[in-house]
PDB file of N, CA and C in Angstrom:
ATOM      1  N   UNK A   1      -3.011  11.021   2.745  1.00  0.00           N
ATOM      2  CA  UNK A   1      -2.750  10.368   4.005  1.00  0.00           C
ATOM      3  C   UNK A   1      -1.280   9.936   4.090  1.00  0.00           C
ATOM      4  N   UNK A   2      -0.624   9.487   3.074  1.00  0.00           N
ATOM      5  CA  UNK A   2       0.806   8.927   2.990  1.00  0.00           C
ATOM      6  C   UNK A   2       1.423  10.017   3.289  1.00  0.00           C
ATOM      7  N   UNK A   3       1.572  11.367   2.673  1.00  0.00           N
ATOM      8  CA  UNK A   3       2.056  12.287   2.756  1.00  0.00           C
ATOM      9  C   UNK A   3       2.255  12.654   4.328  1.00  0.00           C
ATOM     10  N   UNK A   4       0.945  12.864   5.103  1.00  0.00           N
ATOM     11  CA  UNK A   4       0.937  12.774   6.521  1.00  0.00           C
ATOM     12  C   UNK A   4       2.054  12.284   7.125  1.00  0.00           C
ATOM     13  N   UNK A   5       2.039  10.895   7.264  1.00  0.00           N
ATOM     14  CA  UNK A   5       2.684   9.983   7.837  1.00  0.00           C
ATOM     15  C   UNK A   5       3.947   9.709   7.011  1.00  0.00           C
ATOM     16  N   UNK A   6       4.591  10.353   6.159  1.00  0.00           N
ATOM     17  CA  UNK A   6       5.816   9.972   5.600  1.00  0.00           C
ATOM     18  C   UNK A   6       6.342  11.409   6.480  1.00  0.00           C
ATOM     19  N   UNK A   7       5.364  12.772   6.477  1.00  0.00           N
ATOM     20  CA  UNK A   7       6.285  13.667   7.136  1.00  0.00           C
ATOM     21  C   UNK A   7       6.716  13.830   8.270  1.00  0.00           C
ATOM     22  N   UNK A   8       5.724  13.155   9.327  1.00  0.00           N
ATOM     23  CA  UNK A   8       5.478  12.485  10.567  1.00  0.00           C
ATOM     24  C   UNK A   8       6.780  11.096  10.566  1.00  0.00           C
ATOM     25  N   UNK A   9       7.574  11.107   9.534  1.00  0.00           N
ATOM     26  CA  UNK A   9       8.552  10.092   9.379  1.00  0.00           C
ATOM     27  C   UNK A   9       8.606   8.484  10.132  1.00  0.00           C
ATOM     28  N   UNK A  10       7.031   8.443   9.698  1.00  0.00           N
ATOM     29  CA  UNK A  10       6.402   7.026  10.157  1.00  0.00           C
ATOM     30  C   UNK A  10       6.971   6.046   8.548  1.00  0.00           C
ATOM     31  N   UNK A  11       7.131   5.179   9.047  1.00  0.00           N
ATOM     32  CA  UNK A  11       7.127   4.141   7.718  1.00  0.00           C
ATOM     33  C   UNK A  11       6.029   3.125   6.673  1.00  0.00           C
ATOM     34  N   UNK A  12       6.130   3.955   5.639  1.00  0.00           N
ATOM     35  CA  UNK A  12       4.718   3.657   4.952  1.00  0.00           C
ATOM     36  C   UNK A  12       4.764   2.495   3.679  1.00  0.00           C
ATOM     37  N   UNK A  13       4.252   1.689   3.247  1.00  0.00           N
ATOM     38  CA  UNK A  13       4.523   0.508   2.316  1.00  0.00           C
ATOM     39  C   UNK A  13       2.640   0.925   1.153  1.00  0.00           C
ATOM     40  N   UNK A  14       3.125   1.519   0.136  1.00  0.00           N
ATOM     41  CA  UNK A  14       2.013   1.855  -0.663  1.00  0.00           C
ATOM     42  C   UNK A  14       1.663   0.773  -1.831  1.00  0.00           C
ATOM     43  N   UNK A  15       0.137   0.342  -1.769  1.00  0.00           N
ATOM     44  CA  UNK A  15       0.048  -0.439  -2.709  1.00  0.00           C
ATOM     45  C   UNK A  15      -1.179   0.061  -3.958  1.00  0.00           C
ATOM     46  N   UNK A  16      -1.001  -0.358  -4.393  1.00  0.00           N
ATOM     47  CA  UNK A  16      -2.317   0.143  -6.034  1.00  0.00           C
ATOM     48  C   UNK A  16      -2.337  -1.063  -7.038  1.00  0.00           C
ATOM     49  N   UNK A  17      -3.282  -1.192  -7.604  1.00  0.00           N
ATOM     50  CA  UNK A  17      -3.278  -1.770  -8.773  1.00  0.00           C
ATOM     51  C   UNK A  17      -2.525  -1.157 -10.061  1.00  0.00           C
ATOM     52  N   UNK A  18      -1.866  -0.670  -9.973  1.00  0.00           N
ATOM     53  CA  UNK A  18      -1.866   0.294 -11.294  1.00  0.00           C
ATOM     54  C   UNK A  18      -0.277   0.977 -11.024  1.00  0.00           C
ATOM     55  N   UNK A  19       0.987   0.158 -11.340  1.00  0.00           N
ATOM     56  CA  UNK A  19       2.029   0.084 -10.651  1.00  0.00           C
ATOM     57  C   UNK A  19       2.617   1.786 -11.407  1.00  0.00           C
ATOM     58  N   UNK A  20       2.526   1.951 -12.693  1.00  0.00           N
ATOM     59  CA  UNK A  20       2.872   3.307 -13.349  1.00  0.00           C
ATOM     60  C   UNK A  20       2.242   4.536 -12.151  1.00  0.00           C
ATOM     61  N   UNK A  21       0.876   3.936 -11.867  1.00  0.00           N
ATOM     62  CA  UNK A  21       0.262   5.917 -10.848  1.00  0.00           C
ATOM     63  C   UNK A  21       1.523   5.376  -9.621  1.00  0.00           C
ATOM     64  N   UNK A  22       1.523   3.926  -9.145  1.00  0.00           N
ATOM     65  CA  UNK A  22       2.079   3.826  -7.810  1.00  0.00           C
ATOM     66  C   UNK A  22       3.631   4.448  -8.084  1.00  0.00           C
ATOM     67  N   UNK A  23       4.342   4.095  -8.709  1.00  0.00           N
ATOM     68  CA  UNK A  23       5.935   4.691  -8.944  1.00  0.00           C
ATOM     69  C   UNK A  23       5.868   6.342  -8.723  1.00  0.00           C
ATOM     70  N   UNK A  24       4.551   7.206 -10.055  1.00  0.00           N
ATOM     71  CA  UNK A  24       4.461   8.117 -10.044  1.00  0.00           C
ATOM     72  C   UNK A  24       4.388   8.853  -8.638  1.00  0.00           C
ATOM     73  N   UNK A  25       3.377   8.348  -7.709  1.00  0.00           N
ATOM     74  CA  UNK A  25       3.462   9.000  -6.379  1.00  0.00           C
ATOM     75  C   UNK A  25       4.257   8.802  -5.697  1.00  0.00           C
ATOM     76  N   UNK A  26       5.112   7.718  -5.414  1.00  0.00           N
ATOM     77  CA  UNK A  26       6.465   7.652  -4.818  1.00  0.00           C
ATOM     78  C   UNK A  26       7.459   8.562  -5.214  1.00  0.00           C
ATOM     79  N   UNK A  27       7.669   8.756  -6.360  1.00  0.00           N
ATOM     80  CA  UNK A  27       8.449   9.809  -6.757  1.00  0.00           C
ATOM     81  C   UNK A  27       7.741  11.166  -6.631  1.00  0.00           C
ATOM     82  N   UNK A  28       6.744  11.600  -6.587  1.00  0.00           N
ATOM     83  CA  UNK A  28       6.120  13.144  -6.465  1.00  0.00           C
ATOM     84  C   UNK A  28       6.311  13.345  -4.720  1.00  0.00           C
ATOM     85  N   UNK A  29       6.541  12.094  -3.802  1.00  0.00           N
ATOM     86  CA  UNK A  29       6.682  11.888  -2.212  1.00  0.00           C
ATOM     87  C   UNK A  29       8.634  12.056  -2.151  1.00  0.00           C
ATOM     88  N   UNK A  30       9.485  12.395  -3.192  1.00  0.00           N
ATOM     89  CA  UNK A  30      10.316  12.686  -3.445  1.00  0.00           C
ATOM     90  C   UNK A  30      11.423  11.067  -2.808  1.00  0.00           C
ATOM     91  N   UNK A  31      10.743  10.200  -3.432  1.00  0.00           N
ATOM     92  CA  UNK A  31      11.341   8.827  -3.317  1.00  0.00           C
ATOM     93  C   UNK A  31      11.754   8.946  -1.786  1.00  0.00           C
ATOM     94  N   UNK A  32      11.000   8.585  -0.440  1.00  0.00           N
ATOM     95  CA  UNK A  32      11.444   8.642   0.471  1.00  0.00           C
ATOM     96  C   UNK A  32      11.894   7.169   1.247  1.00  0.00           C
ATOM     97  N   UNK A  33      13.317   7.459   2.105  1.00  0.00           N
ATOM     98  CA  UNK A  33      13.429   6.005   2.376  1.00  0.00           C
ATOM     99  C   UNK A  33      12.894   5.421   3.281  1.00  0.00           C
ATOM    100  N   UNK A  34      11.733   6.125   4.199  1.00  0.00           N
ATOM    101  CA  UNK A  34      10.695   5.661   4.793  1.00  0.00           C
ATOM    102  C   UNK A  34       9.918   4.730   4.080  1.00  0.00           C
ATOM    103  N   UNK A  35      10.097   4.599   2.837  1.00  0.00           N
ATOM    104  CA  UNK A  35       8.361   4.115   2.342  1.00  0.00           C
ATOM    105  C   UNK A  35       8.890   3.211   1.335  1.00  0.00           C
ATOM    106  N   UNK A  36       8.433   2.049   0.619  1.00  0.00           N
ATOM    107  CA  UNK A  36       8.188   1.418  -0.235  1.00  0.00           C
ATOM    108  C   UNK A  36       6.938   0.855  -0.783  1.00  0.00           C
ATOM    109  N   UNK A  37       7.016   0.594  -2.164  1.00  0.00           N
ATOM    110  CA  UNK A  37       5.247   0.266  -2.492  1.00  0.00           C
ATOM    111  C   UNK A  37       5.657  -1.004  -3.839  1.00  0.00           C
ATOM    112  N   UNK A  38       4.343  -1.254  -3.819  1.00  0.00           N
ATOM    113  CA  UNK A  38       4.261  -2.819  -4.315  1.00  0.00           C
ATOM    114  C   UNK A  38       2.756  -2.546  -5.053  1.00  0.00           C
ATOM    115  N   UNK A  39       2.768  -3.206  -6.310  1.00  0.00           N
ATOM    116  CA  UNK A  39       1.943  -3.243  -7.125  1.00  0.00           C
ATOM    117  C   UNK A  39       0.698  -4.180  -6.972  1.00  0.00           C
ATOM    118  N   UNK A  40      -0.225  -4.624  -7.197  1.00  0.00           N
ATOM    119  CA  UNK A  40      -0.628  -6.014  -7.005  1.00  0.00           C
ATOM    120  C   UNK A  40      -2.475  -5.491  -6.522  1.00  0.00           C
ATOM    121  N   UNK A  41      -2.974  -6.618  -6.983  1.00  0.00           N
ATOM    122  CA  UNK A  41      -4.618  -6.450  -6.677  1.00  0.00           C
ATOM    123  C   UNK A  41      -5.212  -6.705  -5.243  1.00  0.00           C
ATOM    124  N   UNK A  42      -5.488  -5.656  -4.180  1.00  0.00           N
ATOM    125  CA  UNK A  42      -5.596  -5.804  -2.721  1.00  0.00           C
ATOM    126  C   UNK A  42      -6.751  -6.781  -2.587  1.00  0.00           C
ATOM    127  N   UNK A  43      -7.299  -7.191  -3.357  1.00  0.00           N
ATOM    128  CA  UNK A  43      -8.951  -8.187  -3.130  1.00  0.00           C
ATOM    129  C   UNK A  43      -8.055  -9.179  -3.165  1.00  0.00           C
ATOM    130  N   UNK A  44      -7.032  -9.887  -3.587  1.00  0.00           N
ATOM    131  CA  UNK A  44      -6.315 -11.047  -3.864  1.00  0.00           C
ATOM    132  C   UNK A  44      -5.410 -11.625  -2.135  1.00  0.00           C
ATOM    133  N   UNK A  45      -5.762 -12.582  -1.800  1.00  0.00           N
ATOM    134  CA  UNK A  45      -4.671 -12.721  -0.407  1.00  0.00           C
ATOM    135  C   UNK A  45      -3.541 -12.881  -0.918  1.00  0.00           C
ATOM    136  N   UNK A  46      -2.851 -13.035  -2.024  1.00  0.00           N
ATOM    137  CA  UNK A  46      -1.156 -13.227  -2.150  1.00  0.00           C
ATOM    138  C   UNK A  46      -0.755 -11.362  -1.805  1.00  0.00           C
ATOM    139  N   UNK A  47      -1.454 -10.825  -2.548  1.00  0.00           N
ATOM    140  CA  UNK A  47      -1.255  -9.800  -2.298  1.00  0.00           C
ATOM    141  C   UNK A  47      -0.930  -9.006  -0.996  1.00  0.00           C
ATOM    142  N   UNK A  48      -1.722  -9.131  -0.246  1.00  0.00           N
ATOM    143  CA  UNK A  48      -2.084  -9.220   1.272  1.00  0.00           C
ATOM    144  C   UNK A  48      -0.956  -9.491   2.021  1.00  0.00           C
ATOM    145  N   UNK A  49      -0.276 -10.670   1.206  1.00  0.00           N
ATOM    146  CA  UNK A  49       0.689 -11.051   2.207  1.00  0.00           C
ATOM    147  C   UNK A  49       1.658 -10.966   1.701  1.00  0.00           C
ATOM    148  N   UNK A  50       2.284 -10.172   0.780  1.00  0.00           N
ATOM    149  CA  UNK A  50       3.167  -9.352  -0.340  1.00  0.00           C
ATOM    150  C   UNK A  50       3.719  -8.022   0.722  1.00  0.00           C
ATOM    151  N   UNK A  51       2.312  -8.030   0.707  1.00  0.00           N
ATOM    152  CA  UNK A  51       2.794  -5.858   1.942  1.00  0.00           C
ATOM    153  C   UNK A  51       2.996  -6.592   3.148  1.00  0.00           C
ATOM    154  N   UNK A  52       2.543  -7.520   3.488  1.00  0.00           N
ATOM    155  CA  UNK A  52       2.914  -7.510   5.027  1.00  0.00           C
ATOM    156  C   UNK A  52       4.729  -8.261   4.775  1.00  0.00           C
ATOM    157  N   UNK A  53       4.593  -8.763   3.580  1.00  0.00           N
ATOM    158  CA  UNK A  53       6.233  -9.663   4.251  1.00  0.00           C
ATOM    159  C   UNK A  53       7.052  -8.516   3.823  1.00  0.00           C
ATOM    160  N   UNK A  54       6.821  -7.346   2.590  1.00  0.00           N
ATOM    161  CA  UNK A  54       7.476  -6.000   2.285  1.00  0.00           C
ATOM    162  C   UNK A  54       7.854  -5.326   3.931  1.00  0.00           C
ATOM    163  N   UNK A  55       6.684  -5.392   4.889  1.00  0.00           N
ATOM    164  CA  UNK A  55       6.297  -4.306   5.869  1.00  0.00           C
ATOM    165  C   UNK A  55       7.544  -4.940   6.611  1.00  0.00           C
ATOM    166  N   UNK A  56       7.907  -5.830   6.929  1.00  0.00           N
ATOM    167  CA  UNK A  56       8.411  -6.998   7.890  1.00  0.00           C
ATOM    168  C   UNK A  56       9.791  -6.835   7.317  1.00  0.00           C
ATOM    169  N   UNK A  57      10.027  -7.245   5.863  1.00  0.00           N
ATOM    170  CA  UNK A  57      11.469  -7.308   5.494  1.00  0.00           C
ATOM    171  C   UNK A  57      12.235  -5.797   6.261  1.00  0.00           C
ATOM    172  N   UNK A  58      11.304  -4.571   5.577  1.00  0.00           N
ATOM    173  CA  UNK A  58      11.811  -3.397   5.356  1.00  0.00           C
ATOM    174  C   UNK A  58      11.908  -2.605   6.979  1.00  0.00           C
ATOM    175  N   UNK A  59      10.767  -2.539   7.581  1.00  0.00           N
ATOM    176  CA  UNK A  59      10.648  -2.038   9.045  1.00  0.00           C
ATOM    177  C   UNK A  59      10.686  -3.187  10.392  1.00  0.00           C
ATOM    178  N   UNK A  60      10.401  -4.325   9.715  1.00  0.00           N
ATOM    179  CA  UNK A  60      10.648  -5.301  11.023  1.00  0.00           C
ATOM    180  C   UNK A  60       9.155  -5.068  11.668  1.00  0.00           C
ATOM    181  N   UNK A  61       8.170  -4.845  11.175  1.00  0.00           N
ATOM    182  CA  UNK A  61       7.007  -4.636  12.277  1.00  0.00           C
ATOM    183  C   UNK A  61       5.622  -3.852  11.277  1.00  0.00           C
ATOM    184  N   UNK A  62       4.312  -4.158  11.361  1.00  0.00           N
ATOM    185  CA  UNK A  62       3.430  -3.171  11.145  1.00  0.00           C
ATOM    186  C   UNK A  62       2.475  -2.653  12.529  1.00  0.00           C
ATOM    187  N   UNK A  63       2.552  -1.497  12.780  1.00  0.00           N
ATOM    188  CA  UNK A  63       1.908  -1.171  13.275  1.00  0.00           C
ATOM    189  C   UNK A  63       0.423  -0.301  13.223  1.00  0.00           C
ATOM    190  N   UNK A  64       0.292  -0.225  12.556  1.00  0.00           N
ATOM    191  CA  UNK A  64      -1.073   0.162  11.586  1.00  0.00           C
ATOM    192  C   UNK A  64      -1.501  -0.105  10.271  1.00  0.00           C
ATOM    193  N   UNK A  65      -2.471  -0.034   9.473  1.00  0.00           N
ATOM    194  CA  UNK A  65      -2.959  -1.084   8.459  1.00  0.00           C
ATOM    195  C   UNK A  65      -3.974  -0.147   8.342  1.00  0.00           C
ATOM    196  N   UNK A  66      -3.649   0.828   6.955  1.00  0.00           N
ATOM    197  CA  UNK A  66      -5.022   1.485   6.713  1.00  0.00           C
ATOM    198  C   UNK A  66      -5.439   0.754   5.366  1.00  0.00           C
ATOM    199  N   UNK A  67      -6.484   0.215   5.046  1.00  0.00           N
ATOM    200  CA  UNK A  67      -7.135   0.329   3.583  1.00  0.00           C
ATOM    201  C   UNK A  67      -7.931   1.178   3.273  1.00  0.00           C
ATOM    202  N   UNK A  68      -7.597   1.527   1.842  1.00  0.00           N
ATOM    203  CA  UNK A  68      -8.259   2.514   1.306  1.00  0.00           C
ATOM    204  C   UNK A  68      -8.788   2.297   0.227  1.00  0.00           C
ATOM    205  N   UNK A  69      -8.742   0.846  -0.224  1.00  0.00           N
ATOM    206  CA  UNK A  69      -9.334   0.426  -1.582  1.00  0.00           C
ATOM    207  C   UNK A  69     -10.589   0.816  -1.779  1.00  0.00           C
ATOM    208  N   UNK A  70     -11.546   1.145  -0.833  1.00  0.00           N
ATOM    209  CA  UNK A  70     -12.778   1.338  -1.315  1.00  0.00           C
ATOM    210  C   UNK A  70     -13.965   0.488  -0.818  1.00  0.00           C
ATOM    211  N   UNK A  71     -15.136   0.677  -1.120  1.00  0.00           N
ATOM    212  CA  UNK A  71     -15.960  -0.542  -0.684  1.00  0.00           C
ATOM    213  C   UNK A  71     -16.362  -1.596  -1.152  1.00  0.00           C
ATOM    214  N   UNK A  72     -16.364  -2.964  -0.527  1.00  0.00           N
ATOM    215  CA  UNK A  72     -17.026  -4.006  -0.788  1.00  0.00           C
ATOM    216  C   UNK A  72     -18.233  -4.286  -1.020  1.00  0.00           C
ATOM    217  N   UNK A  73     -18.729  -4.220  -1.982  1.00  0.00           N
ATOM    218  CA  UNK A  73     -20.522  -4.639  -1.779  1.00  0.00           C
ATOM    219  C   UNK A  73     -21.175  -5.432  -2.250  1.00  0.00           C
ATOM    220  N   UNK A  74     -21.992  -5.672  -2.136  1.00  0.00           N
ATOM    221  CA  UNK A  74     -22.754  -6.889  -2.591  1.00  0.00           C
ATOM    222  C   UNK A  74     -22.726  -7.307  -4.136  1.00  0.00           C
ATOM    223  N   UNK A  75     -22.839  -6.360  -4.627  1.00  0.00           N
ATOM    224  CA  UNK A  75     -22.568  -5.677  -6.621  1.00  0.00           C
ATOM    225  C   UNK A  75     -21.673  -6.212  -6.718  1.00  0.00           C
ATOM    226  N   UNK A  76     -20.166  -5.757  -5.874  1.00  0.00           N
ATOM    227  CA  UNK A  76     -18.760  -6.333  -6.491  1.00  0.00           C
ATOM    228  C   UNK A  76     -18.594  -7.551  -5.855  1.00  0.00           C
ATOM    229  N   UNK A  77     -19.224  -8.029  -4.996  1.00  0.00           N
ATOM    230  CA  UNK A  77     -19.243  -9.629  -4.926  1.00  0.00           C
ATOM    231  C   UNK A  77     -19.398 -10.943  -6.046  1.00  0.00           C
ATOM    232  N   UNK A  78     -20.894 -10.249  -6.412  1.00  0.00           N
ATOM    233  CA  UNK A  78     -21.796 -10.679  -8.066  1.00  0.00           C
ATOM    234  C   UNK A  78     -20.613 -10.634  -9.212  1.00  0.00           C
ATOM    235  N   UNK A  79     -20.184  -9.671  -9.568  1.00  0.00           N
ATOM    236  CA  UNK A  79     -19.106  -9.824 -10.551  1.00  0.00           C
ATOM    237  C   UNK A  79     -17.571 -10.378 -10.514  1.00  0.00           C
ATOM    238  N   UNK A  80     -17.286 -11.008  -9.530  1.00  0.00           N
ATOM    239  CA  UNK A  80     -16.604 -11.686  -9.257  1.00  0.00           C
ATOM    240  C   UNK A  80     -16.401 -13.421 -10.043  1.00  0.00           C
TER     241      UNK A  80
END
């Protein structure tokens, strides 16, 4: 999906838990200056508000907000 919209030269802010895969795909996206990404656990609100003040510093604006973390369910509530 990033790929999409980075070629579409929309401005994209990528986040993951797992900051080594996140660098890795920024660089395989051939480090574009559309995009920046930020490490950090998306279930967490600091986080949350990490990409949006990234989105804000860098583009001045979000205009779309996809998550892709996955689903919430009742299971990963319990282990919390």
């Amino acid at each position: 999906m990033q790929n999409t919209l980075l070629k579409k030269e929309s401005n994209v802010i990528m986040n993951s838990s797992n900051e080594e895969n996140l660098k890795k795909t920024y660089e395989e996206f051939e480090s574009p200056l559309n995009a920046f990404y930020l490490a950090g656990d998306i279930s967490k609100r600091e986080t949350g508000q990490k990409l949006v003040a990234l989105a804000l510093e860098k583009f001045d604006s979000v205009d779309v907000l996809i998550n892709n973390a996955g689903p919430f369910t009742e299971q990963n509530r319990r282990s919390k």
